[in-house]
N, C-alpha and C. Protein backbone atom coordinates (compact mmCIF):
# COMPACT_ATOMS: atom_id res chain seq x y z
N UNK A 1 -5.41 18.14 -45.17
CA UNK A 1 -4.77 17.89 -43.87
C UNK A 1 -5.43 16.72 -43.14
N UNK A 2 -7.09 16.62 -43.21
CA UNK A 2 -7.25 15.62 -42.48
C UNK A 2 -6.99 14.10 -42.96
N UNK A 3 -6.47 14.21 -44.17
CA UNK A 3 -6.45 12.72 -44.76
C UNK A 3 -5.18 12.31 -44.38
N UNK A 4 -3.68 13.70 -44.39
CA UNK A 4 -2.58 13.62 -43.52
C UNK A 4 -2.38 13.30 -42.43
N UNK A 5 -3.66 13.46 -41.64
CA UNK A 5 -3.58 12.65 -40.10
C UNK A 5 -4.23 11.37 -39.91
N UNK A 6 -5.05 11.44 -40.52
CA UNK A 6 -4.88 9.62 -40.87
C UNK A 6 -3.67 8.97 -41.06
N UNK A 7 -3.65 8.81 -42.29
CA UNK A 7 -2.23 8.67 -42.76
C UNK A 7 -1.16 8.85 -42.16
N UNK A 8 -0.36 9.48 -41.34
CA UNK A 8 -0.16 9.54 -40.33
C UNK A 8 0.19 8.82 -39.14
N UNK A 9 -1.10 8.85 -38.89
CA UNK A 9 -1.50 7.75 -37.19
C UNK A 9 -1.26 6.44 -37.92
N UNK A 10 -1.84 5.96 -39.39
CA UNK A 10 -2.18 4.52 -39.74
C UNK A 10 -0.40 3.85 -39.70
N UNK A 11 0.06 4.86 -39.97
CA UNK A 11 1.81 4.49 -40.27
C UNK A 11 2.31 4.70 -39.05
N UNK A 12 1.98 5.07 -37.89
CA UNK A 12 2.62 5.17 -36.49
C UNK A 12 2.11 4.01 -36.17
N UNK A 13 1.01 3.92 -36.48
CA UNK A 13 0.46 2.51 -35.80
C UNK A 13 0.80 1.14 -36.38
N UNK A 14 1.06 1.24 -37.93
CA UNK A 14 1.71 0.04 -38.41
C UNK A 14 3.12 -0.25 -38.00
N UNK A 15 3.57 1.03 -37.46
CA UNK A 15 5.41 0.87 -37.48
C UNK A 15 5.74 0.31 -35.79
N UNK A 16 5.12 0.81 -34.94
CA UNK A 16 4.44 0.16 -33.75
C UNK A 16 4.16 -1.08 -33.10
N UNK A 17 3.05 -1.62 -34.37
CA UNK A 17 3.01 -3.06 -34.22
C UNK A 17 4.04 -3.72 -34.75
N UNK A 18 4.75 -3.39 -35.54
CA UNK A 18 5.66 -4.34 -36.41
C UNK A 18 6.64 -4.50 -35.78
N UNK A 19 6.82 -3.54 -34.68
CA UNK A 19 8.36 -3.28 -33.97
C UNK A 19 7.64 -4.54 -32.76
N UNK A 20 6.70 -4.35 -32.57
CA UNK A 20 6.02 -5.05 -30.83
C UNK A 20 6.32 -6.52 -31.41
N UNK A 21 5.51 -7.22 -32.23
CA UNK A 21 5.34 -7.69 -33.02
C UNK A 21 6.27 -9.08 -33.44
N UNK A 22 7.52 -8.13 -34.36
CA UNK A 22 8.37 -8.88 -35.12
C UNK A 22 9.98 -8.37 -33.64
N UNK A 23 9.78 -9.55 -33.24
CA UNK A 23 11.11 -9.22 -32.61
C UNK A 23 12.37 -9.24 -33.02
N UNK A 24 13.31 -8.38 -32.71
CA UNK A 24 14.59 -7.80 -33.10
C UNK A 24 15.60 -9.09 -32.75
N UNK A 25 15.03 -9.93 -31.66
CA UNK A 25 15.97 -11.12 -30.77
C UNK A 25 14.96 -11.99 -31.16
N UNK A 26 15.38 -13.01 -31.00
CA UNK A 26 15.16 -14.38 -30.98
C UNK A 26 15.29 -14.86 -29.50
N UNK A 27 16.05 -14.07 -28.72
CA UNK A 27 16.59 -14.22 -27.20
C UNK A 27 15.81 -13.70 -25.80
N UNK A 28 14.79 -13.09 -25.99
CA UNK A 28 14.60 -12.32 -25.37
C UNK A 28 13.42 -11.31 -25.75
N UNK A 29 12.23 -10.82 -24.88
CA UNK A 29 11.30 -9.64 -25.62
C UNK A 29 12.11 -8.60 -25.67
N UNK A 30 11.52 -7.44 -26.04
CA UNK A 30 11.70 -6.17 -26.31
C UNK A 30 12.24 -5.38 -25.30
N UNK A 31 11.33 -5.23 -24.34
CA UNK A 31 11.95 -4.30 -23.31
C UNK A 31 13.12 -5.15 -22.34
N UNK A 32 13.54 -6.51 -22.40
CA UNK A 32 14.33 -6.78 -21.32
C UNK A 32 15.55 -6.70 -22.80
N UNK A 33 15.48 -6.75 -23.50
CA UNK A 33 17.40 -6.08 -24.46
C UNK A 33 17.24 -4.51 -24.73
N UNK A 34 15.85 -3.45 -24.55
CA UNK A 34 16.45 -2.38 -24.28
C UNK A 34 17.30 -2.02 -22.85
N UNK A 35 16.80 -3.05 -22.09
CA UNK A 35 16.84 -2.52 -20.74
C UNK A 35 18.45 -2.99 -20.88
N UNK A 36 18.72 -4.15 -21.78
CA UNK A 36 19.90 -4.55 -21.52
C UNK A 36 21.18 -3.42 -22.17
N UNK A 37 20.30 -2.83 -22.73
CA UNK A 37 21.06 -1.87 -24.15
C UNK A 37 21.73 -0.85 -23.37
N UNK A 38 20.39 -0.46 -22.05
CA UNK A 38 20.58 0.55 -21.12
C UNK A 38 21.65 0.62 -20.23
N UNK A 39 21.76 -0.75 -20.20
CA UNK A 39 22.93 -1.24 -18.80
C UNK A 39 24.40 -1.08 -19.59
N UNK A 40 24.06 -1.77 -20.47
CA UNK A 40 25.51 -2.01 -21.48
C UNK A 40 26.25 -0.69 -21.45
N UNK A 41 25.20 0.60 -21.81
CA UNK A 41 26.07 1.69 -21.90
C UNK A 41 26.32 2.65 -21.09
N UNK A 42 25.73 2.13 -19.90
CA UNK A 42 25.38 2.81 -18.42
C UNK A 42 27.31 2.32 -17.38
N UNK A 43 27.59 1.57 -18.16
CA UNK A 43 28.49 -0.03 -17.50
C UNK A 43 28.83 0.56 -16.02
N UNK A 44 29.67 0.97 -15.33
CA UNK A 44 29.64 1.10 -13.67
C UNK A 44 28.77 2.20 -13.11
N UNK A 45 28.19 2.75 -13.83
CA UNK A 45 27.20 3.70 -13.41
C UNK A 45 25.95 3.64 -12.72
N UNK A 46 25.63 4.14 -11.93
CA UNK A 46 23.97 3.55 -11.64
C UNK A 46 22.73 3.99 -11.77
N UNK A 47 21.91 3.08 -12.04
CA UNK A 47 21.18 2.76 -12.74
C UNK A 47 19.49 2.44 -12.00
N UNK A 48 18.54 3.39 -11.72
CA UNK A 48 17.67 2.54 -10.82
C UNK A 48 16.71 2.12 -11.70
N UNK A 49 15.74 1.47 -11.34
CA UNK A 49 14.31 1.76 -12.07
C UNK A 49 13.08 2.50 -12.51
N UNK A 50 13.33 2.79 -11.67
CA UNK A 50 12.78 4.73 -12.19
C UNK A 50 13.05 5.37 -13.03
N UNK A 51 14.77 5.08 -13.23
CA UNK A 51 15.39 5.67 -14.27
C UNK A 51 14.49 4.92 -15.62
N UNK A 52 14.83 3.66 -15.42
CA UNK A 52 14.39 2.68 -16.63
C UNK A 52 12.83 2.52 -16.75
N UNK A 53 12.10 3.10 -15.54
CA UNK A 53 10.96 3.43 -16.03
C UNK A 53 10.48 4.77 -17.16
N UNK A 54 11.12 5.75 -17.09
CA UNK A 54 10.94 6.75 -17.58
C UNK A 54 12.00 6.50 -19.05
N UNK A 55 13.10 5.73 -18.97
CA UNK A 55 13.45 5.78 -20.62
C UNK A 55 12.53 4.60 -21.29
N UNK A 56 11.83 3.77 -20.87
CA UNK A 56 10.98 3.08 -21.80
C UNK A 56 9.52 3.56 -21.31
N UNK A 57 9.31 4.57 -20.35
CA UNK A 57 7.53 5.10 -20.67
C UNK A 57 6.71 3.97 -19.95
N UNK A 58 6.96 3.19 -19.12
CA UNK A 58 6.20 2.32 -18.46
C UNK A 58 6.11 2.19 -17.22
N UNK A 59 5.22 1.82 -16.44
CA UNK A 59 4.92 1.96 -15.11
C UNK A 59 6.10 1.09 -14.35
N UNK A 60 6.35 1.75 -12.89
CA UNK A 60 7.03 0.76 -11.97
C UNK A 60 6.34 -0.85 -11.60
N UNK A 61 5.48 -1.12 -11.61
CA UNK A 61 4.98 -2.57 -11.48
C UNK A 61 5.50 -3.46 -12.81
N UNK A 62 5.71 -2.79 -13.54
CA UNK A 62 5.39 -3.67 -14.76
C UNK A 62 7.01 -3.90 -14.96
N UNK A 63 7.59 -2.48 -14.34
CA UNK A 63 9.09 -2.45 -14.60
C UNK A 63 10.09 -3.73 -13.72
N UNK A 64 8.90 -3.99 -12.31
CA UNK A 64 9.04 -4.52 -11.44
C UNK A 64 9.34 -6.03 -11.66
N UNK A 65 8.18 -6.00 -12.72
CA UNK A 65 8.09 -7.98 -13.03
C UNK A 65 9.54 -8.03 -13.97
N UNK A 66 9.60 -7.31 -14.85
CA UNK A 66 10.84 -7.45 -16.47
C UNK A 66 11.90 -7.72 -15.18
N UNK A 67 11.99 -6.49 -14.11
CA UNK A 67 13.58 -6.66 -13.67
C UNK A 67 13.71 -8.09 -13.19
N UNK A 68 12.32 -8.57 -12.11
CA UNK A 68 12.01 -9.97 -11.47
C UNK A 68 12.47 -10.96 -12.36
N UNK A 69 12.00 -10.98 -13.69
CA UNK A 69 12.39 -11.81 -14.78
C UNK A 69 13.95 -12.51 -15.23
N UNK A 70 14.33 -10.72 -15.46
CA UNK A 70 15.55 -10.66 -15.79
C UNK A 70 16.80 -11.23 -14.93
N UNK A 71 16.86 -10.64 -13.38
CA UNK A 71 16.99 -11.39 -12.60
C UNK A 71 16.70 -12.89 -12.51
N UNK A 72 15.92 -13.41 -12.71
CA UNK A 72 15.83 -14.99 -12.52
C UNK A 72 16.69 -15.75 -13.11
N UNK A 73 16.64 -15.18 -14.58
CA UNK A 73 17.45 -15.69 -15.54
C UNK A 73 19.21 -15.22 -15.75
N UNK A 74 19.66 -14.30 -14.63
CA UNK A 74 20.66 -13.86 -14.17
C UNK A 74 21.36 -12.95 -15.24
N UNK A 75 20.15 -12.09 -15.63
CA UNK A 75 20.63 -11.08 -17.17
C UNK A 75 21.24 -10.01 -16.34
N UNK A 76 20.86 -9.75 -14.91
CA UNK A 76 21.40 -8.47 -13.96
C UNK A 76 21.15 -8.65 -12.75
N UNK A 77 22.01 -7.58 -12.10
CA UNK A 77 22.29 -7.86 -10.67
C UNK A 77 21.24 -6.55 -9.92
N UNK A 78 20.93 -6.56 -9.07
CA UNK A 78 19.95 -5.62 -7.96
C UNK A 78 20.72 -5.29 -7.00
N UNK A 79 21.15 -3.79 -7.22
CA UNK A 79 22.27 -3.70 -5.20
C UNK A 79 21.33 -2.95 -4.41
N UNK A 80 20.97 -3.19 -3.42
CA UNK A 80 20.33 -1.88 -2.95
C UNK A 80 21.92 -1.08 -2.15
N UNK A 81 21.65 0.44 -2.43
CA UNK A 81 22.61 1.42 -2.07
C UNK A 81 23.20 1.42 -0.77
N UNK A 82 24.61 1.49 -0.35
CA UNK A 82 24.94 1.31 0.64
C UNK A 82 24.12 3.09 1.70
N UNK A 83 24.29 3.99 0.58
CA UNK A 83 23.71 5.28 1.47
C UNK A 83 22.23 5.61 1.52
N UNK A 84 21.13 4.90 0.61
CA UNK A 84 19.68 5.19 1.09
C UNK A 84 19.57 3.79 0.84
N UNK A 85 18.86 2.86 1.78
CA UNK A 85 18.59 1.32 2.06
C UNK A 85 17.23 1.67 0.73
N UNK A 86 16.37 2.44 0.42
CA UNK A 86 15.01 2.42 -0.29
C UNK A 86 15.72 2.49 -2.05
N UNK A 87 16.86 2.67 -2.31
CA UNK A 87 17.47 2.56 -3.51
C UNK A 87 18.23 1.67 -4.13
N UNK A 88 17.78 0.73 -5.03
CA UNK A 88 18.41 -0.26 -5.73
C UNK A 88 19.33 0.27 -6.83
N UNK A 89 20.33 -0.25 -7.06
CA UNK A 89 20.81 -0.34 -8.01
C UNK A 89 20.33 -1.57 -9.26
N UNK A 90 20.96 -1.22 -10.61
CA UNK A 90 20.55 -2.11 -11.30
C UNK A 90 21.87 -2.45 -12.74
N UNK A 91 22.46 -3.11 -12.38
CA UNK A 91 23.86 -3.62 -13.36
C UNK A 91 23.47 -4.88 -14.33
N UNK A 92 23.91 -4.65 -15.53
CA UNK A 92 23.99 -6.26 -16.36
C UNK A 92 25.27 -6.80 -15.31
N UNK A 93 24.74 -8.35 -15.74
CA UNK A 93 25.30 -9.23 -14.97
C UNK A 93 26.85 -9.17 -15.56
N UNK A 94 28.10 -9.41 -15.65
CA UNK A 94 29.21 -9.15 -16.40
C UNK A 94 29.07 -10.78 -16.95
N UNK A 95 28.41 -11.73 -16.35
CA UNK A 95 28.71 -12.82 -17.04
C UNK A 95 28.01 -13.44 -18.29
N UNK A 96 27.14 -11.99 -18.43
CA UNK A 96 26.51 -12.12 -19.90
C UNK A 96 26.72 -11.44 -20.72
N UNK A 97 28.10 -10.63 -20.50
CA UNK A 97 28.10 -10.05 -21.31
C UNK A 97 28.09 -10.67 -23.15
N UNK A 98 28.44 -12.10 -23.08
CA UNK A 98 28.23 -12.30 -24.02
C UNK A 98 27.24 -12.72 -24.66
N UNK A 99 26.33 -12.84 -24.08
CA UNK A 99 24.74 -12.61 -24.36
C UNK A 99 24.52 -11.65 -25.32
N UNK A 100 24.73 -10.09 -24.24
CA UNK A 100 24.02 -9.12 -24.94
C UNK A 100 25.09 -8.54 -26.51
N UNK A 101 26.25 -9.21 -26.64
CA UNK A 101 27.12 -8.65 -27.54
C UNK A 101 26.39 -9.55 -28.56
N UNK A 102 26.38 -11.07 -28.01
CA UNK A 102 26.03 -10.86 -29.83
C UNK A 102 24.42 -11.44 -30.27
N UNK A 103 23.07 -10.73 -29.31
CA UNK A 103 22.13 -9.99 -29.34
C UNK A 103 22.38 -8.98 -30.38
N UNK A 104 23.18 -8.26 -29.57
CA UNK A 104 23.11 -6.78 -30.06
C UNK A 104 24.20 -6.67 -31.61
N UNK A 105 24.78 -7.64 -31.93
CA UNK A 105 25.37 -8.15 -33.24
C UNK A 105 23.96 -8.23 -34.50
N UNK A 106 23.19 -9.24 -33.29
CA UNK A 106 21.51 -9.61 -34.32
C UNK A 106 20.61 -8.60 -34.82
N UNK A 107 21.03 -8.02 -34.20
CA UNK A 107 19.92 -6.58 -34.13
C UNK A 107 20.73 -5.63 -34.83
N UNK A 108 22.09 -5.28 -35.00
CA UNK A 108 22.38 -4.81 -35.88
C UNK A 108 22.40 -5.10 -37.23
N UNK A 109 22.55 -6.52 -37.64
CA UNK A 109 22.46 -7.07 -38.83
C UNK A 109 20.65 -6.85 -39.58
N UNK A 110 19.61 -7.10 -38.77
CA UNK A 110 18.72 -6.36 -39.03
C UNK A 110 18.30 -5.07 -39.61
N UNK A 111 18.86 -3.80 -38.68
CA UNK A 111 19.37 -2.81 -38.76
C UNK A 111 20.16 -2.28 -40.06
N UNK A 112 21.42 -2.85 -40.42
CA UNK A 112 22.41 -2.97 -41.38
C UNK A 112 21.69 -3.36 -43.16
N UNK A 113 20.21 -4.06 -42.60
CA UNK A 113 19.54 -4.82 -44.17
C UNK A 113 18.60 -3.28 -44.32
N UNK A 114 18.22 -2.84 -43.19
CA UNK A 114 17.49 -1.31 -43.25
C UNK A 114 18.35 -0.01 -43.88
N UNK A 115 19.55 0.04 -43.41
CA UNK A 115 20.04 1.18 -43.77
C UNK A 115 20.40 0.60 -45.57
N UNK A 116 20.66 -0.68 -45.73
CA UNK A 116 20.76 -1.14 -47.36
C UNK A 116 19.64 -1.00 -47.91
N UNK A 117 19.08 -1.15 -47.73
CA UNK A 117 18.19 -1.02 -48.10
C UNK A 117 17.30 0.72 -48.95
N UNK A 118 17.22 1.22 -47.58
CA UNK A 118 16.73 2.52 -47.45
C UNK A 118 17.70 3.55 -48.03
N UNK A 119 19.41 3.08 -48.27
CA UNK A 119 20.45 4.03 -48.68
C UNK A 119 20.89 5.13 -47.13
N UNK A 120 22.13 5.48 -47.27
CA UNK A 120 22.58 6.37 -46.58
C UNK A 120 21.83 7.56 -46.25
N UNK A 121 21.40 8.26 -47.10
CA UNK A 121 20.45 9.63 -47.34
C UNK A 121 19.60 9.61 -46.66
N UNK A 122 18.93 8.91 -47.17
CA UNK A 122 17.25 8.25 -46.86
C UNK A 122 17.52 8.28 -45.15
N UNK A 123 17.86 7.41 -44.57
CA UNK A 123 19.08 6.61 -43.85
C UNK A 123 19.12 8.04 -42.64
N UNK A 124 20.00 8.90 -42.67
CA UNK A 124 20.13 10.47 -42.10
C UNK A 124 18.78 10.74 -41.81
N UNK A 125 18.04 10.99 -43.27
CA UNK A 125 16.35 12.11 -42.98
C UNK A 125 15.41 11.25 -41.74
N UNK A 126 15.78 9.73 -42.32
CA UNK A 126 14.57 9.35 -41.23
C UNK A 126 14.74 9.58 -39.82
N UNK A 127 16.49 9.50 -39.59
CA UNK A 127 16.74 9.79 -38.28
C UNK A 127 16.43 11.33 -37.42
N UNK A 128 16.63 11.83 -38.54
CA UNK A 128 16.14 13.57 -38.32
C UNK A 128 14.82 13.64 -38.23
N UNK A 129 14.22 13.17 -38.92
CA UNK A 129 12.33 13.23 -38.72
C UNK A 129 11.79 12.26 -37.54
N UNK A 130 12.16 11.13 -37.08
CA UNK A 130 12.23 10.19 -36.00
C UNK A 130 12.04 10.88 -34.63
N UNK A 131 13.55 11.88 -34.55
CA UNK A 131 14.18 12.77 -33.41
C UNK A 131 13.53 13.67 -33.65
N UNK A 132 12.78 14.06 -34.51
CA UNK A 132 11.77 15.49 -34.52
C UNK A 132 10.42 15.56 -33.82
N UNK A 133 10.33 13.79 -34.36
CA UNK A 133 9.06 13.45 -33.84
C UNK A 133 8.95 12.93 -32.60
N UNK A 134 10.21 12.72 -32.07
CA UNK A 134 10.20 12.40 -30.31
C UNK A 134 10.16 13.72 -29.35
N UNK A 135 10.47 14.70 -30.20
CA UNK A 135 10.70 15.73 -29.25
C UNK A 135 9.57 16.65 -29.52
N UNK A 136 8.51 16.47 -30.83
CA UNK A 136 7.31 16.89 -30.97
C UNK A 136 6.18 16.21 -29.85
N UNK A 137 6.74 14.75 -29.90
CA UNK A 137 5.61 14.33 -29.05
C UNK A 137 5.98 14.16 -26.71
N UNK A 138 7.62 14.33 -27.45
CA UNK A 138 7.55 14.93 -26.01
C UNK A 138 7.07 16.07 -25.14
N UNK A 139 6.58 16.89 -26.09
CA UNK A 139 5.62 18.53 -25.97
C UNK A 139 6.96 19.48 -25.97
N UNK A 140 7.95 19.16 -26.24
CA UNK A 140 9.00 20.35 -26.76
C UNK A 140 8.56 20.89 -28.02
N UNK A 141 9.64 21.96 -28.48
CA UNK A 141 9.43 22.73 -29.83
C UNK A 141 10.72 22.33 -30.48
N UNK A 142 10.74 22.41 -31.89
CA UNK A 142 11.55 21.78 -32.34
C UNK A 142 11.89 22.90 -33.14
């Protein structure tokens, strides 16, 4: 068992860096096309940062600068709420949408050389062991 937790951690930690690492875009880091991934499928719904702090696990300051960023470069819009003034909203911009479509084209073709790769089967289990292991390390029971 203890050579299993090595082993283990060494492959969480290689799969980790490789994801940080080797970017999925050419367009953009990591967290500003999840964030975009977020919006895309969120589309008139709203959306704060808080929210988007807690689906990518990172602090509000840090969430603070990506949105600052993102914004600059006009990837999304900021409303603050007409009914609590202390609540922003947070929308992709509609005029990128073609940005993030064919981003998210790139990243599937990536994606698409993985599942060829790995086969259909294969393909299923990892997704089942993946989702086992998010909800193991979210402190649920599985």
């Amino acid at each position: 068992m203890n050579d299993l937790n090595e082993e283990l951690l060494d492959t969480w930690i290689n799969l980790i860096t490789h994801i940080n690492s080797n970017r999925l875009t050419s367009k953009m880091p990591l967290n500003e096309s999840i964030i975009l991934r977020i919006l895309y499928h969120a589309g008139n719904n709203k959306v704060t940062a808080t929210f988007l702090c807690q689906k990518l696990g990172i602090q509000k300051s840090q969430m603070n600068r990506i949105l600052q960023n993102m914004e600059d470069k006009d990837l999304i819009i900021r409303e603050r709420s007409a009914d609590d003034k202390r609540q922003i909203f947070i929308y992709l911009n509609s005029k990128q949408l073609t940005l993030y479509r064919t981003q998210h084209a790139e990243i599937l073709k990536y994606i698409d050389n993985i599942i060829q790769q790995l086969g259909t089967e294969n393909t299923k289990q990892t997704i089942e062991l993946l989702n086992k292991i998010i909800t193991i390390t979210k402190g649920e029971q599985i």
